[in-house]
Protein backbone atom coordinates (compact mmCIF):
# COMPACT_ATOMS: atom_id res chain seq x y z
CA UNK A 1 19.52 -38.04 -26.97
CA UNK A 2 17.68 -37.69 -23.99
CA UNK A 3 20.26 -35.34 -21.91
CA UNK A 4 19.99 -33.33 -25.49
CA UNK A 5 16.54 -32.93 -24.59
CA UNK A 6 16.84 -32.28 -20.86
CA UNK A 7 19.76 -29.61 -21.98
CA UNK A 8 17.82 -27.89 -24.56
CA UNK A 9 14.37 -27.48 -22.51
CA UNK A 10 16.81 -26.58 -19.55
CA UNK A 11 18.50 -23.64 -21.82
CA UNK A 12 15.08 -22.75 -23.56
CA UNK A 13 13.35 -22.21 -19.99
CA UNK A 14 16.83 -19.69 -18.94
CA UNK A 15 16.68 -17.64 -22.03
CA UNK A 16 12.66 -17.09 -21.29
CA UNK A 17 13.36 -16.25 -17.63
CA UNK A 18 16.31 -13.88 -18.40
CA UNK A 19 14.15 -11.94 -21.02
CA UNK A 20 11.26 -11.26 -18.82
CA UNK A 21 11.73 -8.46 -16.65
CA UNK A 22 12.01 -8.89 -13.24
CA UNK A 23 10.05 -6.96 -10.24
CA UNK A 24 11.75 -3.83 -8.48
CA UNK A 25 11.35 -2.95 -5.00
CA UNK A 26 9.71 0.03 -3.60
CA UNK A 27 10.19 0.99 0.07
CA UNK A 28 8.31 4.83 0.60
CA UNK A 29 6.49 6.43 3.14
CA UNK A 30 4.67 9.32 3.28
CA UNK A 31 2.71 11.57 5.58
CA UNK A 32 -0.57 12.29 4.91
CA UNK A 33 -2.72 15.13 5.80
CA UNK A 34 -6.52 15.18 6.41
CA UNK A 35 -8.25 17.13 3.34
CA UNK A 36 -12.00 15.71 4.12
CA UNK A 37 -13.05 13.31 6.12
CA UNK A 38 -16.36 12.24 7.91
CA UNK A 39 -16.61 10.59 10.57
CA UNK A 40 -19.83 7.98 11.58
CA UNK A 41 -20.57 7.06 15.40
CA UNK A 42 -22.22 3.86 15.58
CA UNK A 43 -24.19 5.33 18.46
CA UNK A 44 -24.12 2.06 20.55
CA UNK A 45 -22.09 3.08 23.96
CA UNK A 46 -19.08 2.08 22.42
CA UNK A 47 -16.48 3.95 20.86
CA UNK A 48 -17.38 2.09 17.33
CA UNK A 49 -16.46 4.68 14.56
CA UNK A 50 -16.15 4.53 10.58
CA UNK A 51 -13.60 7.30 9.12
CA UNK A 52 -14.25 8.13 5.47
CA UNK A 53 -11.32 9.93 4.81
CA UNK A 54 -9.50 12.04 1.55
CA UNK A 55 -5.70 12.77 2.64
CA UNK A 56 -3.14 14.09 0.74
CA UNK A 57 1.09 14.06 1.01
CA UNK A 58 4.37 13.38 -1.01
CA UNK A 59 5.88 10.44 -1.30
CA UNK A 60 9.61 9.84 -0.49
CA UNK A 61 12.03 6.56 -0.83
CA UNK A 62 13.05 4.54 -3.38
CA UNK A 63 11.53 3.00 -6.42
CA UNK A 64 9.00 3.66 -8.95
CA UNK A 65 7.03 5.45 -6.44
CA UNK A 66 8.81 7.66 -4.75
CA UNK A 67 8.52 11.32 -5.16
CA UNK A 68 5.09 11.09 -6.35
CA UNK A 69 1.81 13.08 -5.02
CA UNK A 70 -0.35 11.14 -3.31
CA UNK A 71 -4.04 11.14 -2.26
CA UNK A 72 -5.82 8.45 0.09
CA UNK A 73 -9.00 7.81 -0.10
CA UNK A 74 -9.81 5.75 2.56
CA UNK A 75 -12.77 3.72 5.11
CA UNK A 76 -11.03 3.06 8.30
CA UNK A 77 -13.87 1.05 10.56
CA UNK A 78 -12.08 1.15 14.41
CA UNK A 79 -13.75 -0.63 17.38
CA UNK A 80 -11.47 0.50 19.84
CA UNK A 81 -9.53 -0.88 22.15
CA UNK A 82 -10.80 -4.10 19.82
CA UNK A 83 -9.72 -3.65 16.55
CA UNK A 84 -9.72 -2.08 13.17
CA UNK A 85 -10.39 -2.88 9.25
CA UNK A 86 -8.57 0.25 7.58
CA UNK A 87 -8.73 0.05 3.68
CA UNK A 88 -8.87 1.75 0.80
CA UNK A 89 -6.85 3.20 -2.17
CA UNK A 90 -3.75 4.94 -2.59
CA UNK A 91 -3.09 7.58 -5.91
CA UNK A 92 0.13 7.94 -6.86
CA UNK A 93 1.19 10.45 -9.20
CA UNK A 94 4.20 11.09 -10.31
CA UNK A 95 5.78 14.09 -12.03
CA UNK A 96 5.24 13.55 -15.14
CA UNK A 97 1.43 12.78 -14.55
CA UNK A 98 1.59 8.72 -14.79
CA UNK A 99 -0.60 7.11 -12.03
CA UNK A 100 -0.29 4.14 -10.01
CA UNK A 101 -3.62 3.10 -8.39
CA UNK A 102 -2.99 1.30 -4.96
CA UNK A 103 -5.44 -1.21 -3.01
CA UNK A 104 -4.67 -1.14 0.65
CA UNK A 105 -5.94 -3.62 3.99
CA UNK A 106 -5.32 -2.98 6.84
CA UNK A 107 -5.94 -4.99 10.40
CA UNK A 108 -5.43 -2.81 13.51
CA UNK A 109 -4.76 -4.18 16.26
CA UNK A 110 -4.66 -2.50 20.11
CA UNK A 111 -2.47 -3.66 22.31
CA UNK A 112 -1.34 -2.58 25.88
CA UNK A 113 0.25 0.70 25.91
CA UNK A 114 1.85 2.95 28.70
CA UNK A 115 -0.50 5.30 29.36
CA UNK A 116 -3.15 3.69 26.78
CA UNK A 117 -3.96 1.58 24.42
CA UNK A 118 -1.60 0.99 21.38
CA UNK A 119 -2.65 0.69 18.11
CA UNK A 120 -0.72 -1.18 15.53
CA UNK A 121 -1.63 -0.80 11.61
CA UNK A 122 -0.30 -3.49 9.55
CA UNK A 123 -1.60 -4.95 6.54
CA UNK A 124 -1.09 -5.43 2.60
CA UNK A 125 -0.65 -3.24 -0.12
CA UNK A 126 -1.64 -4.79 -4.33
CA UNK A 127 -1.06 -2.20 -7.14
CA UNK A 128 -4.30 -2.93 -9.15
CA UNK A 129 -4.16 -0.42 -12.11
CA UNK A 130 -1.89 2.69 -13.75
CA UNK A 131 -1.09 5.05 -16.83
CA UNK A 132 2.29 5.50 -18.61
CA UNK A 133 4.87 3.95 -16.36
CA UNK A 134 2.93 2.09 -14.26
CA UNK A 135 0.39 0.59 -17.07
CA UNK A 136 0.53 -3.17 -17.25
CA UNK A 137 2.67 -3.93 -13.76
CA UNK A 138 1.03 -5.68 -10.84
CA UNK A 139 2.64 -4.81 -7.29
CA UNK A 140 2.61 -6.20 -3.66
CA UNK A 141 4.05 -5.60 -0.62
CA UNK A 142 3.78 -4.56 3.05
CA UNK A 143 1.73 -0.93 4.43
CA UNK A 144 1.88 -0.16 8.42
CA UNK A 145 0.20 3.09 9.36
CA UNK A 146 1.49 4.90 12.12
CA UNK A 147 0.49 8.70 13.68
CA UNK A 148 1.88 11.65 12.42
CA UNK A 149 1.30 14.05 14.73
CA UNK A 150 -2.65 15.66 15.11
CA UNK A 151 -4.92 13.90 12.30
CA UNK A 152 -1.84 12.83 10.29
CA UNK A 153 -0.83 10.03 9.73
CA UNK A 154 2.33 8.07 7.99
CA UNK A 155 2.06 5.67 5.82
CA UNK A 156 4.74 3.22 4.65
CA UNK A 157 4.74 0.87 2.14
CA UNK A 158 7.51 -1.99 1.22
CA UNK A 159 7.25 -4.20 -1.69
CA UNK A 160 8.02 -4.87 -5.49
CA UNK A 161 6.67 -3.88 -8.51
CA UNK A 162 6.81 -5.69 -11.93
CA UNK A 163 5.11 -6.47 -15.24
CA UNK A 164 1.75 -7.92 -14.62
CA UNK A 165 1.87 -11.94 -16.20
């Protein structure tokens, strides 16, 4: 009787986990290009700067979010050659007009370079709210920011996205 039990919870608990839908991954990057930004001095002898920044670029990779338009609209606070606090959000917006809202935070770190110092972007990504496709999923993952060449920068962003609980 009580194996029964064991066997039938056991069974019940597989047939709830193989109906709910599991979480895809999503590996894209994309370049983004400067559209508006301002940038604040702190005006202290040090090169202390806050970068309110708009950037736009396409998407590519796999998964739910590549191909997609996307806009940045960021607050990246640099101390350099300290550190950084980059955040902000990322639009994505696919073809067919569905949009995934994405939370980005960033640490940068500088560390010894060649010629100068190198900065290193690394942080975490959370998809916090979308239409159509993207409307009741919940996403996380990995973002590094790297240069692009002149003011641009590329971001890329591994992960998996899934129905929100």
């Amino acid at each position: 009787m009580r194996l029964t039990k064991v066997l039938t919870a056991t069974a019940t608990g597989l047939a709830l986990f193989a109906g709910a839908a599991l979480a895809a991954p999503v590996s894209v990057s994309t370049v983004l290009d400067p559209k508006e930004q301002m940038r604040f001095e702190m005006g202290d002898g040090s090169n202390h700067f806050v970068l309110a920044v708009r950037r736009e670029g396409v998407s590519e990779g796999e998964g739910a979010l590549a191909g997609a338009q996307v806009t940045e609209f960021g607050w990246h606070d640099i101390n350099p050659p300290h550190a950084g606090d980059p955040q902000g959000y990322l639009r994505f917006t696919a073809d067919n007009g569905d949009v995934a809202i994405i939370k980005f935070t960033v640490r940068a770190v500088f560390m010894k370079g060649a010629e100068k110092p190198a900065l290193h972007d690394d942080g975490f990504w959370e998809l916090v709210n979308g239409t159509g496709q993207f409307a009741g999923k919940r996403g996380v993952g990995h973002i590094k920011i790297e240069p692009a060449g002149g003011p641009k920068r590329l971001f890329t962003l591994t992960g998996e996205i899934g129905d929100a609980p």
